[in-house]
Every structure is written in structure tokens, then in C-alpha cells.
N, C-alpha and C. Protein backbone atom coordinates (compact mmCIF):
# COMPACT_ATOMS: atom_id res chain seq x y z
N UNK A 1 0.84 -1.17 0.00
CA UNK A 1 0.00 0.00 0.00
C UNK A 1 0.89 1.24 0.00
N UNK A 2 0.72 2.34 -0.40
CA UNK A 2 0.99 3.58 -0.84
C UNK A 2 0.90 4.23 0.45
N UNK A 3 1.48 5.47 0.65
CA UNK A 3 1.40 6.30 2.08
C UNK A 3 1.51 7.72 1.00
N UNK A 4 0.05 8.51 1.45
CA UNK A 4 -0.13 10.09 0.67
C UNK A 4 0.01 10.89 2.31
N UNK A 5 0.82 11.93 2.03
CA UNK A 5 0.39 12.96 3.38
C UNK A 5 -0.55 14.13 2.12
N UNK A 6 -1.46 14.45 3.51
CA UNK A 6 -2.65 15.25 2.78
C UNK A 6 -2.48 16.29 4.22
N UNK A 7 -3.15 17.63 3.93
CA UNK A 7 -3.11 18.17 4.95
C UNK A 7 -4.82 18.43 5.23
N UNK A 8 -5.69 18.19 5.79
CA UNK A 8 -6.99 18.86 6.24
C UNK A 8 -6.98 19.66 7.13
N UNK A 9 -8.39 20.77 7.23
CA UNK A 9 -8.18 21.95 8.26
C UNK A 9 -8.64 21.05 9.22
N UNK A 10 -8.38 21.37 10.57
CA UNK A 10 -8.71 21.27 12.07
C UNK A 10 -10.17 20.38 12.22
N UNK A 11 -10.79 21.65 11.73
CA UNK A 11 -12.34 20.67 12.17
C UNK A 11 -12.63 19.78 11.25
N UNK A 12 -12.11 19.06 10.34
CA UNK A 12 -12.34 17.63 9.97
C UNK A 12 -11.60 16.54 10.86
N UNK A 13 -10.70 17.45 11.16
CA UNK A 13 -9.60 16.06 11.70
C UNK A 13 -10.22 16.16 12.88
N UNK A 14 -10.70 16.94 13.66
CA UNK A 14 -11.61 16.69 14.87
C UNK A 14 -13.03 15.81 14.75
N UNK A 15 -13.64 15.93 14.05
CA UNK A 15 -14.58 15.16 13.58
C UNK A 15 -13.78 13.68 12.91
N UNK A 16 -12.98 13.87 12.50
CA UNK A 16 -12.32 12.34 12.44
C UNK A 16 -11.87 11.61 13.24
N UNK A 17 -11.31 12.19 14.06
CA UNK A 17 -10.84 12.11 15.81
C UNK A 17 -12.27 11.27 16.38
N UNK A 18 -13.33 12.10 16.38
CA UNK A 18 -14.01 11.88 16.93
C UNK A 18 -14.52 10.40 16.95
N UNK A 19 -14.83 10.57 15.28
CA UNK A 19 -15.23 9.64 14.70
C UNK A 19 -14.68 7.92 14.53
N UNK A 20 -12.89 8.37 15.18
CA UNK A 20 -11.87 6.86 15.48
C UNK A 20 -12.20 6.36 16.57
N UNK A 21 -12.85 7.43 17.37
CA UNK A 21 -12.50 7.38 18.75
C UNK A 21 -13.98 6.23 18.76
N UNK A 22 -15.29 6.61 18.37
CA UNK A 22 -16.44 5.71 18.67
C UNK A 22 -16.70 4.54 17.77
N UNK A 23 -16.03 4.63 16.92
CA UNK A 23 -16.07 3.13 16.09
C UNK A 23 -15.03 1.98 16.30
N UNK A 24 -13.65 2.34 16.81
CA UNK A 24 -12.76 2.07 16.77
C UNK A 24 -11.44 1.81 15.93
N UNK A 25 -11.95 2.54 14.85
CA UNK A 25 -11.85 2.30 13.44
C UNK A 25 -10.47 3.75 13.40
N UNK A 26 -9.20 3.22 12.37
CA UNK A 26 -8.36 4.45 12.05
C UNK A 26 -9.04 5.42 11.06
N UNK A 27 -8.18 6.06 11.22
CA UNK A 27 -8.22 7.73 10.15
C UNK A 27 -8.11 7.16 8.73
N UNK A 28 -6.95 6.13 8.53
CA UNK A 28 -6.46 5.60 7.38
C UNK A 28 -7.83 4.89 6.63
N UNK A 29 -8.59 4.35 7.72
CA UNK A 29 -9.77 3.30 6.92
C UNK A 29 -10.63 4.26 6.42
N UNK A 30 -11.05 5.39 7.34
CA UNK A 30 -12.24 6.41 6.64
C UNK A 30 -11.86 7.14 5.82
N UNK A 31 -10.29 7.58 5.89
CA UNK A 31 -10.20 8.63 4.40
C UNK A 31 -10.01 7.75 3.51
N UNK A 32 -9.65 6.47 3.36
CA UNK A 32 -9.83 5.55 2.30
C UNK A 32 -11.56 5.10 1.57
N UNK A 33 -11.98 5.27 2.64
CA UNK A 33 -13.26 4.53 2.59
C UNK A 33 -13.99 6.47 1.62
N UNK A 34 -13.70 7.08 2.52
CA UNK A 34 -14.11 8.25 1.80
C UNK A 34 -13.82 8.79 0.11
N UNK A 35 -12.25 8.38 -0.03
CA UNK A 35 -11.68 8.58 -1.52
C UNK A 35 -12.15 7.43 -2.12
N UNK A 36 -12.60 6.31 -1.84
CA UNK A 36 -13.30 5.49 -2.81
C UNK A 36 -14.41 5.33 -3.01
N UNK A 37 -15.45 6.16 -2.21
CA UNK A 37 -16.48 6.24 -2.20
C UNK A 37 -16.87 7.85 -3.38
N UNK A 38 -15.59 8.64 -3.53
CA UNK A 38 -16.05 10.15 -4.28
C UNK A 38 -15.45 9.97 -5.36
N UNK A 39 -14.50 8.70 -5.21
CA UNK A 39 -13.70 7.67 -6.75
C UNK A 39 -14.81 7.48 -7.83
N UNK A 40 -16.04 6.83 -6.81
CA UNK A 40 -16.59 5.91 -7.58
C UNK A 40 -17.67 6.49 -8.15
N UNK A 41 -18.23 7.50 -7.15
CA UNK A 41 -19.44 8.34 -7.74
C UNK A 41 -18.86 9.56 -8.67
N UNK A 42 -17.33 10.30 -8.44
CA UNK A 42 -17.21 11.14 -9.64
C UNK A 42 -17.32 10.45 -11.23
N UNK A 43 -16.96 8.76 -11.05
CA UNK A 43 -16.88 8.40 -11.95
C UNK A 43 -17.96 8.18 -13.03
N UNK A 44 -19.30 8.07 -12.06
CA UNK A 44 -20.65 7.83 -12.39
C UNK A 44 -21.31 8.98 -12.26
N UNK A 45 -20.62 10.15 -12.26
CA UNK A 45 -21.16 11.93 -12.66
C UNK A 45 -20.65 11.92 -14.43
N UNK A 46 -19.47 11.72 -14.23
CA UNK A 46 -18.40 11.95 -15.21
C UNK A 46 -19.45 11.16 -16.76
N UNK A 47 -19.43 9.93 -16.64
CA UNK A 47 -20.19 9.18 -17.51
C UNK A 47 -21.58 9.67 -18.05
N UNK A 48 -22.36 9.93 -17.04
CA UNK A 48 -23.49 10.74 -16.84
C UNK A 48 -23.46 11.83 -17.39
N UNK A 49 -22.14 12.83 -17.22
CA UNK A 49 -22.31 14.12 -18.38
C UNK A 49 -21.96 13.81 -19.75
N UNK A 50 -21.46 12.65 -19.66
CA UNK A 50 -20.73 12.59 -21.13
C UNK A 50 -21.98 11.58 -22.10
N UNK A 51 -22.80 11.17 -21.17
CA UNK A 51 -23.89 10.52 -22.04
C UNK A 51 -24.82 12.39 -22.48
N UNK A 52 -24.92 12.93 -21.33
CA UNK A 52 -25.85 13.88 -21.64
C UNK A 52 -25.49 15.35 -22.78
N UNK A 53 -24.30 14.65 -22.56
CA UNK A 53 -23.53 15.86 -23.95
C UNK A 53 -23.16 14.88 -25.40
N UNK A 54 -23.22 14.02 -25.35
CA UNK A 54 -23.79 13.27 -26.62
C UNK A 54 -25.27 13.37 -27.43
N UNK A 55 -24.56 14.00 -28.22
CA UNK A 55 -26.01 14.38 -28.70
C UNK A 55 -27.10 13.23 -29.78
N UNK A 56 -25.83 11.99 -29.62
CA UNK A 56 -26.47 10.58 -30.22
C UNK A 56 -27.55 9.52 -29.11
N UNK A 57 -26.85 10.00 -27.97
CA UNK A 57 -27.64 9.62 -26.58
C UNK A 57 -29.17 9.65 -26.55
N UNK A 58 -29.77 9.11 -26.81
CA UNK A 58 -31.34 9.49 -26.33
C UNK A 58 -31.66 10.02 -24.79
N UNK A 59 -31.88 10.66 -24.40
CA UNK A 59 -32.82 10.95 -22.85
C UNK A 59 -34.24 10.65 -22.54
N UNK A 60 -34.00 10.05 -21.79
CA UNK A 60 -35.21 9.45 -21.57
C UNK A 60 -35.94 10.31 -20.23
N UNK A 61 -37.07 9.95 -19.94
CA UNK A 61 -37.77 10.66 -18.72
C UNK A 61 -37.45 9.79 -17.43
N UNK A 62 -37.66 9.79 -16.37
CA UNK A 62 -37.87 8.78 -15.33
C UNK A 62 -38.75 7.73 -15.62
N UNK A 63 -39.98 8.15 -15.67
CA UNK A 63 -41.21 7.14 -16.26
C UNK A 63 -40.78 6.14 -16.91
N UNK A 64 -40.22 6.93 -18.34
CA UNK A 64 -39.61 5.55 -19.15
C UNK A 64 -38.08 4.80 -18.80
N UNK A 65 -37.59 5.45 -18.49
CA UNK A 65 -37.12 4.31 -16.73
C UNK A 65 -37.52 3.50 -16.56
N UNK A 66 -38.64 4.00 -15.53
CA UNK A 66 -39.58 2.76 -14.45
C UNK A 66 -40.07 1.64 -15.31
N UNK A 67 -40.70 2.17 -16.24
CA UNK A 67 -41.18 1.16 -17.22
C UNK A 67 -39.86 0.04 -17.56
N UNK A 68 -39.29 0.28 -17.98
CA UNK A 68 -38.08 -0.16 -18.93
C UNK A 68 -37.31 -1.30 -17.69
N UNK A 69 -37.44 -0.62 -16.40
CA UNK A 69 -36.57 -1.49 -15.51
C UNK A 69 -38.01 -2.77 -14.41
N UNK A 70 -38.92 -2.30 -14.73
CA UNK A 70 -40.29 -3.56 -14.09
C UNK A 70 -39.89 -4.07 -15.28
């Protein structure tokens, strides 16, 4: 595994503090757990604009969604 130093202001790392302190859980697991969690959803923004700026893309409504996925 890789070692990044990052610097955060105060009141995250207090709220992270906090947050080691009642789960029992390190700093290392939640800012991991955090960068792969904003990994995975920028990735599924990213896709998402690039379908919606395709102008070959159809858009669909929600409705035809719902339909499409029952």
C-alpha cells in the first residue's frame, strides 16, 4: 500500500478524531473509505455528463425508466 500525506483543516480532523474514537476504526480506513467512495461516484457523474452531452444519446424521462426497468 501507498502512504499520501494530505493536509486537512482542524475541524475535519476533529470530527475524524471523533469519529476513530467511537467506532474504533483508524483515520487511514475512513479517508480511504471516503476517496473510494467520491472515486466511484465522480466516476458515475463523469459518464453521466458525457452521455448527456452526446447528442447521439437518447434521454429518456424517469417514467420511461420505471417502465423499462419492471
Amino acid at each position: 500500500m501507498k502512504v499520501i500525506t494530505v493536509k486537512i483543516p482542524e475541524g475535519i480532523e476533529e470530527k475524524l478524531n471523533s469519529l476513530c474514537k467511537e467506532t474504533t476504526r483508524t483515520k487511514s480506513f475512513f479517508i480511504r473509505e471516503a476517496l473510494d467512495r467520491f472515486l466511484d461516484e465522480d466516476a458515475i457523474y463523469r459518464k453521466a455528463l458525457d452521455r448527456l452531452n452526446d447528442g447521439k444519446d437518447k434521454i429518456i424521462t424517469s417514467e420511461e425508466m420505471n417502465q423499462k426497468i419492471k
